[in-house]
C-alpha atoms as a PDB file:
ATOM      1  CA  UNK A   1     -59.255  93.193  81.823  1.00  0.00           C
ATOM      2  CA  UNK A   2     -61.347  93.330  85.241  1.00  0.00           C
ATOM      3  CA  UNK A   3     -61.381  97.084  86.646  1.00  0.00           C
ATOM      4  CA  UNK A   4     -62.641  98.281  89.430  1.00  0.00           C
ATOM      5  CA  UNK A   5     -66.071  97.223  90.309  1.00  0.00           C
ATOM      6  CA  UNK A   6     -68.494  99.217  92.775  1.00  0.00           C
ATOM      7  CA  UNK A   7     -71.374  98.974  90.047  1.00  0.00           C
ATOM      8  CA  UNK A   8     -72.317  95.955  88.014  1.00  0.00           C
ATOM      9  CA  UNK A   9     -75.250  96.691  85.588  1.00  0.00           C
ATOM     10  CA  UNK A  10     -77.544  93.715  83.994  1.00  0.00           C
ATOM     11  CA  UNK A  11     -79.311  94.510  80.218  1.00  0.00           C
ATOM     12  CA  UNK A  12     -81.065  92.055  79.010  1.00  0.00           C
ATOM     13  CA  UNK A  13     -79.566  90.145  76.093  1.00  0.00           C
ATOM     14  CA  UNK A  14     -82.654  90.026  73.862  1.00  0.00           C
ATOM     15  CA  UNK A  15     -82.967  94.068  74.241  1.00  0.00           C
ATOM     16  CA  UNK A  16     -79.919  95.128  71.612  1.00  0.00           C
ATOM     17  CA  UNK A  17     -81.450  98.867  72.294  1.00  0.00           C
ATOM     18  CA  UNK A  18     -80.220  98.932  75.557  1.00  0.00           C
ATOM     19  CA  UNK A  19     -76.807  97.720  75.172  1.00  0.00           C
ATOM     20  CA  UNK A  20     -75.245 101.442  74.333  1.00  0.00           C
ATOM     21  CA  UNK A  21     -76.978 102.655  77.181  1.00  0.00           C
ATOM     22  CA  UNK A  22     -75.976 100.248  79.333  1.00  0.00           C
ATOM     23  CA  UNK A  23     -72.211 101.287  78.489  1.00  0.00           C
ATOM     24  CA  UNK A  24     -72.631 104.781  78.889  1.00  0.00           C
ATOM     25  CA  UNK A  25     -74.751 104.061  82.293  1.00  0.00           C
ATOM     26  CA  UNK A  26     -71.579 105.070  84.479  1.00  0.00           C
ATOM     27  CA  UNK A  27     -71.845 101.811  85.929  1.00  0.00           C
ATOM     28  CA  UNK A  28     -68.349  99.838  86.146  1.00  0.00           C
ATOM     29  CA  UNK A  29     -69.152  96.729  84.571  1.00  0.00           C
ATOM     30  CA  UNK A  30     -72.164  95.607  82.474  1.00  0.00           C
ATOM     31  CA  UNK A  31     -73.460  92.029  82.170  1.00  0.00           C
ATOM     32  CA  UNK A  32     -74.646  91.092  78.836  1.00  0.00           C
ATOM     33  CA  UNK A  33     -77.268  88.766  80.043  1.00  0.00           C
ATOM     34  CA  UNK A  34     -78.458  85.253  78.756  1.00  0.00           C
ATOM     35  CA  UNK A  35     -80.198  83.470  81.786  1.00  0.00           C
ATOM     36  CA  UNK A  36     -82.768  84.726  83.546  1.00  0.00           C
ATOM     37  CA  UNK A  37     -84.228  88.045  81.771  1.00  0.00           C
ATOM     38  CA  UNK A  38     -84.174  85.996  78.425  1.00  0.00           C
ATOM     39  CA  UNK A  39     -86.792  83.643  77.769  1.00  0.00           C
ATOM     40  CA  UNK A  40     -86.617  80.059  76.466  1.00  0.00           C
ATOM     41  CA  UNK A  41     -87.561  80.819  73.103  1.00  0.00           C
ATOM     42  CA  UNK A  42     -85.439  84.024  72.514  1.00  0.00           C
ATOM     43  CA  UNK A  43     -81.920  82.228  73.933  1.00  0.00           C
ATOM     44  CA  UNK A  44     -80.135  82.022  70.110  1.00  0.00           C
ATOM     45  CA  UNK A  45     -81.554  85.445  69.155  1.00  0.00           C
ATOM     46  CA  UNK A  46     -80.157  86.989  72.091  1.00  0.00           C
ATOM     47  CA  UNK A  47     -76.452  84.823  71.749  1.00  0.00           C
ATOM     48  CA  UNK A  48     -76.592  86.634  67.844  1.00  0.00           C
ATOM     49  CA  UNK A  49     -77.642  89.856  69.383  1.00  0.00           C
ATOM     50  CA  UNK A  50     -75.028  90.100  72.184  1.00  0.00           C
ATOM     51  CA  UNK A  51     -72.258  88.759  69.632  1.00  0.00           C
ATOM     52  CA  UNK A  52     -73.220  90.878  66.833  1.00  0.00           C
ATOM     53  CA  UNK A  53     -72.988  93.992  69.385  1.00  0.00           C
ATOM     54  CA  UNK A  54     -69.899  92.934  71.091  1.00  0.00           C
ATOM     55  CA  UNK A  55     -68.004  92.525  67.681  1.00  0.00           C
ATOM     56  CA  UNK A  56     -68.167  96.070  66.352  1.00  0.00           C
ATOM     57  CA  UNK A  57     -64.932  98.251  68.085  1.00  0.00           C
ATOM     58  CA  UNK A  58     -65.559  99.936  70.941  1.00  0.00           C
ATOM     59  CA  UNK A  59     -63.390 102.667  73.104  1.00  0.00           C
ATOM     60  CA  UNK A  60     -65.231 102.449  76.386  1.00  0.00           C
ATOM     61  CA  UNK A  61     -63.226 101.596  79.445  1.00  0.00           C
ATOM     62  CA  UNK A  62     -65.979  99.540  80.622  1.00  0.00           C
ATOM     63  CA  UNK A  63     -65.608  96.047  81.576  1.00  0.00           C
ATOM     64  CA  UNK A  64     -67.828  93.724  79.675  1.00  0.00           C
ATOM     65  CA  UNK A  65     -69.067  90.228  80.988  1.00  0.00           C
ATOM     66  CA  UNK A  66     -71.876  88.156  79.430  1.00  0.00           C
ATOM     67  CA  UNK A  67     -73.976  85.838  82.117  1.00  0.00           C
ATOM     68  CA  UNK A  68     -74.808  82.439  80.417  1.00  0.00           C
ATOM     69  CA  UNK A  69     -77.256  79.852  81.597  1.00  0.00           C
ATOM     70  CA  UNK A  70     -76.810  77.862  84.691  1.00  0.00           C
ATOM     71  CA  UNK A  71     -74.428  74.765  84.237  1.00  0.00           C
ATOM     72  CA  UNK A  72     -77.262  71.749  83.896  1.00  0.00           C
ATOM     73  CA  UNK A  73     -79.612  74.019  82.497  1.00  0.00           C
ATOM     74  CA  UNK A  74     -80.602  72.946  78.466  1.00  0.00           C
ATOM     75  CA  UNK A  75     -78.635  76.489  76.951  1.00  0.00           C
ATOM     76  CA  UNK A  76     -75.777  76.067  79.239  1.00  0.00           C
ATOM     77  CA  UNK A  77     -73.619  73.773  76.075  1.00  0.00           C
ATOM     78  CA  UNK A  78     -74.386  76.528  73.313  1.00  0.00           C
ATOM     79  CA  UNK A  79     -73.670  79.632  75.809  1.00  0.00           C
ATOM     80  CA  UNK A  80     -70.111  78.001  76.188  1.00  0.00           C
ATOM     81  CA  UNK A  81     -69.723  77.752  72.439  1.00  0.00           C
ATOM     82  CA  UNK A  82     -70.864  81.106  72.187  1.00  0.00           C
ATOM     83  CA  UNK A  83     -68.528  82.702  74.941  1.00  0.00           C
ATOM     84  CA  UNK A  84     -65.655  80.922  73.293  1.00  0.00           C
ATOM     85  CA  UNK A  85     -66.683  82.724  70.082  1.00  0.00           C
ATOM     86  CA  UNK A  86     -67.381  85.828  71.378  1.00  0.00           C
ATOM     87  CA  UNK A  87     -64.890  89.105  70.842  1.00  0.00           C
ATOM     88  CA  UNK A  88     -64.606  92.074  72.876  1.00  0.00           C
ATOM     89  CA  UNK A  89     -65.252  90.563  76.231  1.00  0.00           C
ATOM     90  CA  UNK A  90     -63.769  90.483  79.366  1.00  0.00           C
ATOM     91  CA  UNK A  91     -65.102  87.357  81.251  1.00  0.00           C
ATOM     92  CA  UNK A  92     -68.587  85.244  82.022  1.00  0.00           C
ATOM     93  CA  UNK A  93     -70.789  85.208  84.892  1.00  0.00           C
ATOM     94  CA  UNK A  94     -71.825  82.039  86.004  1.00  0.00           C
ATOM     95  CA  UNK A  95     -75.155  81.878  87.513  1.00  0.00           C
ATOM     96  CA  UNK A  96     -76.287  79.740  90.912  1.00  0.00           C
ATOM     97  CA  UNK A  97     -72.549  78.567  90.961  1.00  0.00           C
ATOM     98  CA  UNK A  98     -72.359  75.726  92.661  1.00  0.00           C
ATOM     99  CA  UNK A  99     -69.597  73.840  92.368  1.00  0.00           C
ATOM    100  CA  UNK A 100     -65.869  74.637  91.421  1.00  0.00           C
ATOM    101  CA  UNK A 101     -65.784  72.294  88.183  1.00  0.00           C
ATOM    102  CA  UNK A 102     -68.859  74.462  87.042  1.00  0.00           C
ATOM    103  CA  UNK A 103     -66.575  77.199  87.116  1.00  0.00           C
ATOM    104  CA  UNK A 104     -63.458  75.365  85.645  1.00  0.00           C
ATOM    105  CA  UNK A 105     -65.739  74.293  82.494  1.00  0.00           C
ATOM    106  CA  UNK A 106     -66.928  77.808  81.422  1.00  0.00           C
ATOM    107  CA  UNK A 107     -63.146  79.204  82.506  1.00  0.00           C
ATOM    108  CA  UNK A 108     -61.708  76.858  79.675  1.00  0.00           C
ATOM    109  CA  UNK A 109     -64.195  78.663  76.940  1.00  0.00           C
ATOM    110  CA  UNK A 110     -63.767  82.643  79.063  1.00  0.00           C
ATOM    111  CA  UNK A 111     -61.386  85.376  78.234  1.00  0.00           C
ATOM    112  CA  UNK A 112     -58.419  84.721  80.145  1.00  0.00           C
ATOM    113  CA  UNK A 113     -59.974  81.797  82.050  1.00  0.00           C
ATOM    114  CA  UNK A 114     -61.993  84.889  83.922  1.00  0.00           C
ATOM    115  CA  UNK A 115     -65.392  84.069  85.536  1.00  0.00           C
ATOM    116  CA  UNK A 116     -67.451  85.681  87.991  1.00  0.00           C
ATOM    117  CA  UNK A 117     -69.273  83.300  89.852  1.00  0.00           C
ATOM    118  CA  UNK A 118     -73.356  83.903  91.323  1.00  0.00           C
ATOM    119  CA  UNK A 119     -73.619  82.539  94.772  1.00  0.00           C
ATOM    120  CA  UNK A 120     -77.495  82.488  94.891  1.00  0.00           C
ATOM    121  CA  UNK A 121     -78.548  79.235  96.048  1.00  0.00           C
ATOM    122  CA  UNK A 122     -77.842  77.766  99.526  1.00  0.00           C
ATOM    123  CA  UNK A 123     -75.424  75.105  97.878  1.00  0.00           C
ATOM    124  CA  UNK A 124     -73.646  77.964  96.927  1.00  0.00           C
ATOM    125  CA  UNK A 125     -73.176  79.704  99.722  1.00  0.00           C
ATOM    126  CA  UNK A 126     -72.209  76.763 101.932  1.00  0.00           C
ATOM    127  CA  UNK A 127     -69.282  76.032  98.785  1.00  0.00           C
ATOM    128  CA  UNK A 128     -68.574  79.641  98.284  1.00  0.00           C
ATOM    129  CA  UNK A 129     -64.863  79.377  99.260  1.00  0.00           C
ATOM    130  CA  UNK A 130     -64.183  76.524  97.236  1.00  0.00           C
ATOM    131  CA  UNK A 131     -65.822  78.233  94.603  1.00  0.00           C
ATOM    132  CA  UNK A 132     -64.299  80.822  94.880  1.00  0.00           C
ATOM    133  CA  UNK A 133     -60.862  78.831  95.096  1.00  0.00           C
ATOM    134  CA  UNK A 134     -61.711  77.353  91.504  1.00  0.00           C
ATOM    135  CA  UNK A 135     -58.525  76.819  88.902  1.00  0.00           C
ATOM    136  CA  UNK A 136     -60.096  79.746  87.288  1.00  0.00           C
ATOM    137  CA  UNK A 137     -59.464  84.005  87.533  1.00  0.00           C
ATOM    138  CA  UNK A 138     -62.413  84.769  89.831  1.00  0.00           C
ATOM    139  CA  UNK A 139     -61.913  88.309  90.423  1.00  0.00           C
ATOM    140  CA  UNK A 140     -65.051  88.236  92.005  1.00  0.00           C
ATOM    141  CA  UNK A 141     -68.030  86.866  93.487  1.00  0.00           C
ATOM    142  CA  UNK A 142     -71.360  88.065  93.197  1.00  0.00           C
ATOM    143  CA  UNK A 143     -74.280  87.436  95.458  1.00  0.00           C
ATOM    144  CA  UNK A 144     -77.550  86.792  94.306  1.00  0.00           C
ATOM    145  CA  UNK A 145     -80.418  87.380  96.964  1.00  0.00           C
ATOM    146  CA  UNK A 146     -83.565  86.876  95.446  1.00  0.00           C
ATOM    147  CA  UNK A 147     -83.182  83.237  94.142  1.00  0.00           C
ATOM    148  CA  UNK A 148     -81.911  82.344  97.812  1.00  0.00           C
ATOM    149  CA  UNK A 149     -84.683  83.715  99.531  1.00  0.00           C
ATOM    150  CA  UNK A 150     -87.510  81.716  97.614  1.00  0.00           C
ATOM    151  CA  UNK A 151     -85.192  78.829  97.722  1.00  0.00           C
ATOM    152  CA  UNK A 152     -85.090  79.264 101.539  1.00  0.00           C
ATOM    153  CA  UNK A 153     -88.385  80.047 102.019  1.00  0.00           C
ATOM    154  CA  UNK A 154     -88.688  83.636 103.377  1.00  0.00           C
ATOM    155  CA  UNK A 155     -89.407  86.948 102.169  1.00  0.00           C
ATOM    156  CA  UNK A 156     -86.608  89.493 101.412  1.00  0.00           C
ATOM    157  CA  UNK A 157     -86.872  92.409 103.710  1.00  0.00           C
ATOM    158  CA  UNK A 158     -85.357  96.300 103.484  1.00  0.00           C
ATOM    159  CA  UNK A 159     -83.072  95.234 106.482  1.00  0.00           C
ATOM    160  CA  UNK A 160     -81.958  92.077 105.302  1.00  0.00           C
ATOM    161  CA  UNK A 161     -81.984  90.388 108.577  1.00  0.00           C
ATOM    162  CA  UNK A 162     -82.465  86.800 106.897  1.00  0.00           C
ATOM    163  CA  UNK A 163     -79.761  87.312 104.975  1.00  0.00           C
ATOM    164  CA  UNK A 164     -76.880  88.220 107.376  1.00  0.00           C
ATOM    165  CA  UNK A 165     -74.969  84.845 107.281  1.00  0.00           C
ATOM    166  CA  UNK A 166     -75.142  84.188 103.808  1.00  0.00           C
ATOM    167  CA  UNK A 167     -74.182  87.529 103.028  1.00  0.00           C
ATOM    168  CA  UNK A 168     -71.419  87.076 105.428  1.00  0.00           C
ATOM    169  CA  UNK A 169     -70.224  83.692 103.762  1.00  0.00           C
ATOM    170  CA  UNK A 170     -69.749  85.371 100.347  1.00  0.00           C
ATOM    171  CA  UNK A 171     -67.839  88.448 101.631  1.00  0.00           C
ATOM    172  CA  UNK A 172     -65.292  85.737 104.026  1.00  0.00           C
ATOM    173  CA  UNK A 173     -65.100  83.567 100.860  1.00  0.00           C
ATOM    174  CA  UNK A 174     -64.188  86.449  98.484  1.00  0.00           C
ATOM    175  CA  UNK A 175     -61.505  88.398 100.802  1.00  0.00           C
ATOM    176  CA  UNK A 176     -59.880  84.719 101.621  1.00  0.00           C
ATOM    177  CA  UNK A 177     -59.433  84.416  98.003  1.00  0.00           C
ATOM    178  CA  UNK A 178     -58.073  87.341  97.123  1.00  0.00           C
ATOM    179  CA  UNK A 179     -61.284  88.181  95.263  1.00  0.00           C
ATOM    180  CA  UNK A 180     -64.150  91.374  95.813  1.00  0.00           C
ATOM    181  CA  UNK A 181     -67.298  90.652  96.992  1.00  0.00           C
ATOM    182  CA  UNK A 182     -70.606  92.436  95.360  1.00  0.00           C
ATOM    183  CA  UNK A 183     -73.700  92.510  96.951  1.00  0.00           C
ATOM    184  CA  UNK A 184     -77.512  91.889  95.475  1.00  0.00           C
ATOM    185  CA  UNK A 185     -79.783  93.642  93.106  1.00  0.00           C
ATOM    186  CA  UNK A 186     -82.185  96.396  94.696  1.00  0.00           C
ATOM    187  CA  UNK A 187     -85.853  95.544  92.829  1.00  0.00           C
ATOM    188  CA  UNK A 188     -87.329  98.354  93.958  1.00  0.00           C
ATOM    189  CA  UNK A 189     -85.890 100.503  91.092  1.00  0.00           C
ATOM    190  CA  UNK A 190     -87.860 104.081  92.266  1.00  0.00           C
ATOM    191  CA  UNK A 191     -87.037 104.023  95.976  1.00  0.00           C
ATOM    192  CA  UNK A 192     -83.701 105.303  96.130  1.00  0.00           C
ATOM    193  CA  UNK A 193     -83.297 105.821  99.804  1.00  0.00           C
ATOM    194  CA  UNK A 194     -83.929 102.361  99.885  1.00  0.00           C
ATOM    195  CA  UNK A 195     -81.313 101.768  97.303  1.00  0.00           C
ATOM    196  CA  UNK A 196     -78.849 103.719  99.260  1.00  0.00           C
ATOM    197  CA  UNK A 197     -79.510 102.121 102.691  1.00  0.00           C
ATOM    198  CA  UNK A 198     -79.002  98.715 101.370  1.00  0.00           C
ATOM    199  CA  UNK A 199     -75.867  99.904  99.605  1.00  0.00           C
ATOM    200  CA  UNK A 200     -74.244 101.094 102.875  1.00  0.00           C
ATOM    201  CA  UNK A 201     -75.325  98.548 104.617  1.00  0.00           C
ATOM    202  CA  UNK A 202     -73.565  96.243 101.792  1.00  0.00           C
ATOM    203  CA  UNK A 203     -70.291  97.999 102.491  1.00  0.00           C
ATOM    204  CA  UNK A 204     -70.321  97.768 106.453  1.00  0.00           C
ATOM    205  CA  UNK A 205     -70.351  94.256 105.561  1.00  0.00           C
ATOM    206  CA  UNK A 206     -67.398  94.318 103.195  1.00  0.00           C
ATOM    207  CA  UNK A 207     -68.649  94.196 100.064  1.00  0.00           C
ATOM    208  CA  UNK A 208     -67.038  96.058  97.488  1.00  0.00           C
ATOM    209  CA  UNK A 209     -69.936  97.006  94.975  1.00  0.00           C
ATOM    210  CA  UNK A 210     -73.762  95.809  94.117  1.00  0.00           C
ATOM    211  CA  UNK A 211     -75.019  94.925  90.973  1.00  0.00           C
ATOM    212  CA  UNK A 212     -77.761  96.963  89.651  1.00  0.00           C
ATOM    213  CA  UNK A 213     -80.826  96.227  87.393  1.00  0.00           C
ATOM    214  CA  UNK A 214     -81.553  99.999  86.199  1.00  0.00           C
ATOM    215  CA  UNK A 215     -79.356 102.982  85.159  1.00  0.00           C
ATOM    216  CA  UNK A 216     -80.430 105.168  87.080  1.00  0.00           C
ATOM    217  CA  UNK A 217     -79.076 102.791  90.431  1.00  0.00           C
ATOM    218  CA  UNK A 218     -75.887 103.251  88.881  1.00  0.00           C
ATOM    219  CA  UNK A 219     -74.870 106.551  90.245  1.00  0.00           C
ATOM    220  CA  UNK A 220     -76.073 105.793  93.882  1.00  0.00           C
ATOM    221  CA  UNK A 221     -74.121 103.003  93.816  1.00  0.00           C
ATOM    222  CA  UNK A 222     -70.966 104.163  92.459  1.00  0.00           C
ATOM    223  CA  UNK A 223     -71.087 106.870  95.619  1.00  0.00           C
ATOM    224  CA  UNK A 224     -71.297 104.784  98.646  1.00  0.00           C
ATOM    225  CA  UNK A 225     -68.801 102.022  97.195  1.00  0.00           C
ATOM    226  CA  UNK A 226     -66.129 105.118  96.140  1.00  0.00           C
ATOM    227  CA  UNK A 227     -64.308 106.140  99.318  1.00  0.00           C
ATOM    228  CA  UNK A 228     -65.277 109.949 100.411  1.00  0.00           C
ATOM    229  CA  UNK A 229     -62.630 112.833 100.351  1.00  0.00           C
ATOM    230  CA  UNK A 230     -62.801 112.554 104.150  1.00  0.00           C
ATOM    231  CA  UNK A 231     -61.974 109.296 104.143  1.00  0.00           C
ATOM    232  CA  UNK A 232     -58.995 109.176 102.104  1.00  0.00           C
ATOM    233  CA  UNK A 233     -57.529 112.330 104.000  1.00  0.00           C
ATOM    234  CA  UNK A 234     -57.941 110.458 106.780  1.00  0.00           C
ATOM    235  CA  UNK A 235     -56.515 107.387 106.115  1.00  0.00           C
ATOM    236  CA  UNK A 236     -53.265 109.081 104.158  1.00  0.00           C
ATOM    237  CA  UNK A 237     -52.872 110.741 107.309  1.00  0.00           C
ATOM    238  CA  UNK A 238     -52.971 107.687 109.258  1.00  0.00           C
ATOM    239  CA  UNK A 239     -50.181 106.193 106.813  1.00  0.00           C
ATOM    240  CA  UNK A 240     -47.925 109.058 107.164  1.00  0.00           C
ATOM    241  CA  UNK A 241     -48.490 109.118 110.653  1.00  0.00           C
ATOM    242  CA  UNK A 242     -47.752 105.557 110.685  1.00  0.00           C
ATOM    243  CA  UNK A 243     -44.464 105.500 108.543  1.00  0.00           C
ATOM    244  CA  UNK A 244     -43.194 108.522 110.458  1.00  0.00           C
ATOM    245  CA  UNK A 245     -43.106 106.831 113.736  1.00  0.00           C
ATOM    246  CA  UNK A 246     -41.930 103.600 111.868  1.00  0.00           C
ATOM    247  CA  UNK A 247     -39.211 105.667 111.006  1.00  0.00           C
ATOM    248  CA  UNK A 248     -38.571 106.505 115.013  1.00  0.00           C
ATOM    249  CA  UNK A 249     -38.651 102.960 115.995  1.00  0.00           C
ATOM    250  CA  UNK A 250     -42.279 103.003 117.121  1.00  0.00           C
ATOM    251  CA  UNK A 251     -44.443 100.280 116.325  1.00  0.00           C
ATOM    252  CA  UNK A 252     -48.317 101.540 117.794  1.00  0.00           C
ATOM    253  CA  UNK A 253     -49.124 105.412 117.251  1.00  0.00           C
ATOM    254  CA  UNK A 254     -51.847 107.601 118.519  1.00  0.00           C
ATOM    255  CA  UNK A 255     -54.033 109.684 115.912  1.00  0.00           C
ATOM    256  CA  UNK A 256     -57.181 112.027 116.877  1.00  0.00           C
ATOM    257  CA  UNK A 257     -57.373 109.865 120.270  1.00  0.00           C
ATOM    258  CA  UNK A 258     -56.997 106.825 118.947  1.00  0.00           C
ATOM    259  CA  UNK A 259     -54.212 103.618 118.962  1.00  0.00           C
ATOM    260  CA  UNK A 260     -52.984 103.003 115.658  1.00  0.00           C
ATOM    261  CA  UNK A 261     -51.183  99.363 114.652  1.00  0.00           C
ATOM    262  CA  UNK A 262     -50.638  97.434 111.475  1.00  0.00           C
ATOM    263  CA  UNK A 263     -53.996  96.557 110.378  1.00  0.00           C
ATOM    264  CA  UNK A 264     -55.762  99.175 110.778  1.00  0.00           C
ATOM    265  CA  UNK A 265     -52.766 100.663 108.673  1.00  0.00           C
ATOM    266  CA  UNK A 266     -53.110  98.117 105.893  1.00  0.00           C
ATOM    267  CA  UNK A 267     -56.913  99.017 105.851  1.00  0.00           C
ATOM    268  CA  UNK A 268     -56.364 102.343 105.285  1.00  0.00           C
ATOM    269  CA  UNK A 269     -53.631 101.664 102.601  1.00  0.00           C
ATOM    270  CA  UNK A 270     -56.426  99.388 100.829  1.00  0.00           C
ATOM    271  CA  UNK A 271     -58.637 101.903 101.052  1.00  0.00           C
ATOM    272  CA  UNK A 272     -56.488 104.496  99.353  1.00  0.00           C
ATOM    273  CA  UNK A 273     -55.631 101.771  96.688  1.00  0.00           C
ATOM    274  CA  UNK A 274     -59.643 101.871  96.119  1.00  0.00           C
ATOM    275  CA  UNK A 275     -59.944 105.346  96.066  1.00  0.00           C
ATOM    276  CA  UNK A 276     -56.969 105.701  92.979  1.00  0.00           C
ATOM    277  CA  UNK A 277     -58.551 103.334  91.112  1.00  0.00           C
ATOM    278  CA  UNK A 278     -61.776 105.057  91.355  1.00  0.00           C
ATOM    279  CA  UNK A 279     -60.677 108.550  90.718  1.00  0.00           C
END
């Protein structure tokens, strides 16, 4: 089952040491990965590795995805086999997603037809929503920045200025399917102002999480994408508020100086559903 997820943490899938780590990381999700941090050679000991790992019981609440190869790629056949083998997972991650049938084919083979498609190419971007409208459960989609930018080209920068509308595309595609939207990796593992900056700036956007590449970016994550105590006092005031005058046959209410109507309402109700989930 897909939980919340503010934090998504990669191990690689050759490195079996630092799979009970990764659990115990704090992070909401961890990626069992196959593609990109696993080289050619090592791709069948790291499908044994992950599988003998994910076999043995486990009590941990966190939710447990394994990334396979790119559809087209020479592993992308096995992986399948291999996901549709695997126990004690909750769905795949499908790299440089592309195309909706991409995500149908590894959804036949996934837990509960769950995958998490990559947008990281600018194919994928421009076909996020239909991506994300797959026959598949896509309870999310994930946005990959640092494939994009050499695809496109251009350097990735702290303030993320060439990244804006594809950023934007993911988040649209993701809330018009029903699905979250979690924003790109931070490489710069030691600077964790940076880390934090590029996390808030994630969330003015509307993403719901970022993925991380470290444990120690867990934490730091898991606090900007977790709504603060002010927050949620605020907004369960503004739904009281709300529901009183409701109740008086008043439609638009004023709080701390402000006009109050229906959406910003349901905003603060979705915030509040966040904040439960996360407490």
């Amino acid at each position: 089952m897909i939980g919340l997820l503010r934090s998504i943490l990669f191990v690689p899938g050759g490195r079996p040491d630092r799979f009970a780590k990764a659990l115990a990381s704090g992070a909401d999700a961890v990626v069992f990965d196959l593609e990109d941090s696993v080289e050619a050679s090592r791709k069948a000991e790291a499908r044994r590795a992950v599988a003998a790992f994910l076999a043995a019981p486990s009590d941990s609440p966190v939710t447990r995805l394994v990334r396979v190869n790119a559809a087209g790629s020479p592993w992308f056949a096995e992986d399948l086999e291999c996901v549709g083998a695997l126990e004690g997972i909750d769905g795949a991650v499908l790299p440089k997603a592309e195309h909706p049938l991409h995500v149908e084919e590894l959804a036949r083979v996934a837990p509960n037809r769950t995958v998490v498609p990559l947008i990281e190419t600018a194919r994928g971007v421009l076909d996020a929503p239909a991506i994300a409208g797959a026959d598949a459960f896509v309870p999310a989609l994930l946005f990959g920045a640092e494939d994009l930018t050499a695809q496109l080209g251009v350097p990735r920068t702290i303030d993320g200025d060439e990244l804006i509308f594809a950023r934007s595309q993911v988040v649209l595609a993701a809330a018009a399917a029903g699905a979250d939207a979690v924003d790109a990796v931070f490489v710069e593992i030691g600077d964790a102002e940076g880390l934090r900056r590029d996390a808030l700036r994630a969330r003015a956007l509307g993403f719901r999480g970022k993925m991380a590449i470290h444990p120690g970016q867990v934490a730091a994550i898991n606090e900007v994408f977790t709504p603060t105590a002010g927050e949620v006092d605020r907004a369960q005031r503004l739904v009281e508020t709300y529901e009183a005058a409701l109740a008086r046959g008043e439609g638009v209410i004023r709080l701390d100086d402000r006009m109050i109507d229906t959406p910003v309402v349901e905003r603060a109700k979705r915030l509040l559903a966040r904040a439960k989930l996360g407490a």
